[in-house]
C-alpha atoms as a PDB file:
ATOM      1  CA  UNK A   1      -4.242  18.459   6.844  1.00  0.00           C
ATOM      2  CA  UNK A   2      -7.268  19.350   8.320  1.00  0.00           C
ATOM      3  CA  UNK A   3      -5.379  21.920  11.244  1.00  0.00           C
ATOM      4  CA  UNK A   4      -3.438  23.248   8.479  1.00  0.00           C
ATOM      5  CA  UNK A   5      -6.441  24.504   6.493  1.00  0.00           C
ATOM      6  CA  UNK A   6      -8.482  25.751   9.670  1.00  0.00           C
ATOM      7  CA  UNK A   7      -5.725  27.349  10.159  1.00  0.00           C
ATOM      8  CA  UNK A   8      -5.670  29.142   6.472  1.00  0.00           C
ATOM      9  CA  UNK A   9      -9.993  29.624   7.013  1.00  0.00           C
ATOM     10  CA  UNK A  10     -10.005  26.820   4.545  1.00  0.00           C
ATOM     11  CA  UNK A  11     -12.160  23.817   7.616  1.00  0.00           C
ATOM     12  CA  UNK A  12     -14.545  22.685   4.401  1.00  0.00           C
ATOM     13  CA  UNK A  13     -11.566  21.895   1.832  1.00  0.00           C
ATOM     14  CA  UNK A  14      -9.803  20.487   5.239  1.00  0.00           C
ATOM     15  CA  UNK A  15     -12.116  18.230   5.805  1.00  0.00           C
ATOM     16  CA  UNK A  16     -12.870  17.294   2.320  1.00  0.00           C
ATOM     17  CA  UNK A  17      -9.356  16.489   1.665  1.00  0.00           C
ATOM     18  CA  UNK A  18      -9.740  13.638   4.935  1.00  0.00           C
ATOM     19  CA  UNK A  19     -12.447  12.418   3.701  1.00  0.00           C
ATOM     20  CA  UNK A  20     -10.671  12.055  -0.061  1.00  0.00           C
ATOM     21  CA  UNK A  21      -8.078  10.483   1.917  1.00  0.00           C
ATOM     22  CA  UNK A  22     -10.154   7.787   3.920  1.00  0.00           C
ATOM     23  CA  UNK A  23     -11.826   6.707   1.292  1.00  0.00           C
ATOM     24  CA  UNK A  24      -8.900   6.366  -1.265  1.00  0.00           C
ATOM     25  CA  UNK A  25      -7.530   4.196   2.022  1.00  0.00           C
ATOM     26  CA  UNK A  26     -10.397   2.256   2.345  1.00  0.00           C
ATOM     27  CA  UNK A  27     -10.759   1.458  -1.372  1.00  0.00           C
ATOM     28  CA  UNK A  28      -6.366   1.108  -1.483  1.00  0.00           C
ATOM     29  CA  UNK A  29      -7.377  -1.690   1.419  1.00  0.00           C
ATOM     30  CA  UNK A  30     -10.342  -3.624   0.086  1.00  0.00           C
ATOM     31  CA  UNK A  31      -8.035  -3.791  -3.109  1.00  0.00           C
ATOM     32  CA  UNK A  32      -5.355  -5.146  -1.498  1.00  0.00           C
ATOM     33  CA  UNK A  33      -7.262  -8.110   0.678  1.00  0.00           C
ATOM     34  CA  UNK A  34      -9.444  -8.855  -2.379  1.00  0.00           C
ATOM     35  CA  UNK A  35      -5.978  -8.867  -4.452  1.00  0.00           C
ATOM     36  CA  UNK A  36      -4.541 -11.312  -1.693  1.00  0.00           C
ATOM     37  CA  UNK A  37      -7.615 -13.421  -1.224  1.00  0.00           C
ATOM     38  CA  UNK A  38      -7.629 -14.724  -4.758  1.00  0.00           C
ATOM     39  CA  UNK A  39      -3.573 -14.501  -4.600  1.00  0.00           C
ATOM     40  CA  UNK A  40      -3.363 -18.531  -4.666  1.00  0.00           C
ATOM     41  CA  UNK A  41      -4.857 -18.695  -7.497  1.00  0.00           C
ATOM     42  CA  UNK A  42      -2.881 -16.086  -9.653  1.00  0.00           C
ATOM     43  CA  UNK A  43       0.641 -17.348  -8.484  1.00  0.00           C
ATOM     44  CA  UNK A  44      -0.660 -20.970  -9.212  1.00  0.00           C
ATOM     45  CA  UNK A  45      -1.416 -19.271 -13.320  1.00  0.00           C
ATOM     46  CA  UNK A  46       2.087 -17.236 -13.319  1.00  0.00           C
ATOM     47  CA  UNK A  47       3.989 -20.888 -11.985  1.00  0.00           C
ATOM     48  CA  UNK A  48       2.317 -22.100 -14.912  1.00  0.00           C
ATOM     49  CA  UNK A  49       2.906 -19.669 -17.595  1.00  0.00           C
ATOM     50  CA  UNK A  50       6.506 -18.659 -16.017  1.00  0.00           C
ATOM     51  CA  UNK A  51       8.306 -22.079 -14.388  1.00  0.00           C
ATOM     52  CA  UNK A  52      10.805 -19.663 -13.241  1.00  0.00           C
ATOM     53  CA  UNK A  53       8.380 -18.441 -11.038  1.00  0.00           C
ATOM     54  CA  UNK A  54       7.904 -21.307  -8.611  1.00  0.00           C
ATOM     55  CA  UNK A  55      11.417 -21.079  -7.169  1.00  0.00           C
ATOM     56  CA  UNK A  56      10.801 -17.653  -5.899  1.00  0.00           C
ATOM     57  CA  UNK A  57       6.967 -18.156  -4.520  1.00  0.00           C
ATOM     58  CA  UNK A  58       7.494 -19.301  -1.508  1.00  0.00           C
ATOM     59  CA  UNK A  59       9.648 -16.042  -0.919  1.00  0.00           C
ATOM     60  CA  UNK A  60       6.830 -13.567  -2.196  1.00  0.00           C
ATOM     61  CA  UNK A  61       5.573 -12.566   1.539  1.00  0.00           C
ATOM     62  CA  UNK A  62       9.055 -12.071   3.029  1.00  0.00           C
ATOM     63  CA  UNK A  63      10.163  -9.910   0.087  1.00  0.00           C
ATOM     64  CA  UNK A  64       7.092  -7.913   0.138  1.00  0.00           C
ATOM     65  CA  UNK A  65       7.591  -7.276   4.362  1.00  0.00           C
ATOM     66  CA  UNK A  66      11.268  -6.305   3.586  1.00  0.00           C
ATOM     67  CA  UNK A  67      10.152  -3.986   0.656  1.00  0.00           C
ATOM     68  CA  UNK A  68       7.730  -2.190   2.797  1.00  0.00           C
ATOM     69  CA  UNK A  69      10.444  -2.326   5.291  1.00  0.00           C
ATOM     70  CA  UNK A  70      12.941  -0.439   3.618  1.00  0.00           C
ATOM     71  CA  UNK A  71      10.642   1.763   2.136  1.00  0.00           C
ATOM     72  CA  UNK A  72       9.706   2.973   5.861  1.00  0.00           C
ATOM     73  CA  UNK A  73      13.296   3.587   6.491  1.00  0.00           C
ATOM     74  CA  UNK A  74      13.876   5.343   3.836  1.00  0.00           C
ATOM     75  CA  UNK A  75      11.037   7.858   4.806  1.00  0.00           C
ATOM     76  CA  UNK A  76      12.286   7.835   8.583  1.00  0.00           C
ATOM     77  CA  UNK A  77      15.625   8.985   7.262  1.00  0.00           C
ATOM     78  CA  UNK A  78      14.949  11.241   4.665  1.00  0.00           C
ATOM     79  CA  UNK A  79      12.999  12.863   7.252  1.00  0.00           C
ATOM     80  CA  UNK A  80      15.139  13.448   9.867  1.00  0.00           C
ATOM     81  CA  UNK A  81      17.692  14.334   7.745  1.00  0.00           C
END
């Protein structure tokens, strides 16, 4: 981003846009560990409210790695294709 606007005389908007970017990564990150951090306690509430739910808990970490998984793949191929 930020070669591609120095490159159109654009080096403020470049290197606003990285800055946009680390901090919407930064605030995308601290959401995410403060989301897992408490995670124990919100799959303990949906077991309770959904009893459905407790057979496929213990599966909820491996089915998140082999989402973000596939979506990488997906990208890597639609890329080089």
């Amino acid at each position: 981003m930020l070669l591609g606007a120095i490159a159109l005389s654009r080096t403020f908007f470049g290197v606003l846009l990285v800055v946009a970017y680390g901090l919407g990564m930064a605030l995308t990150l601290t959401s995410a560990a403060l989301l897992l951090s408490g995670g124990n306690r919100l799959a303990a509430l949906g077991e309770r409210r959904l009893p459905a739910l407790r057979r496929y808990t213990p599966y909820g970490s491996v089915l998140t790695a082999l989402a973000v998984l596939a979506v990488g793949v997906g990208l890597t191929v639609c890329s080089l294709l």
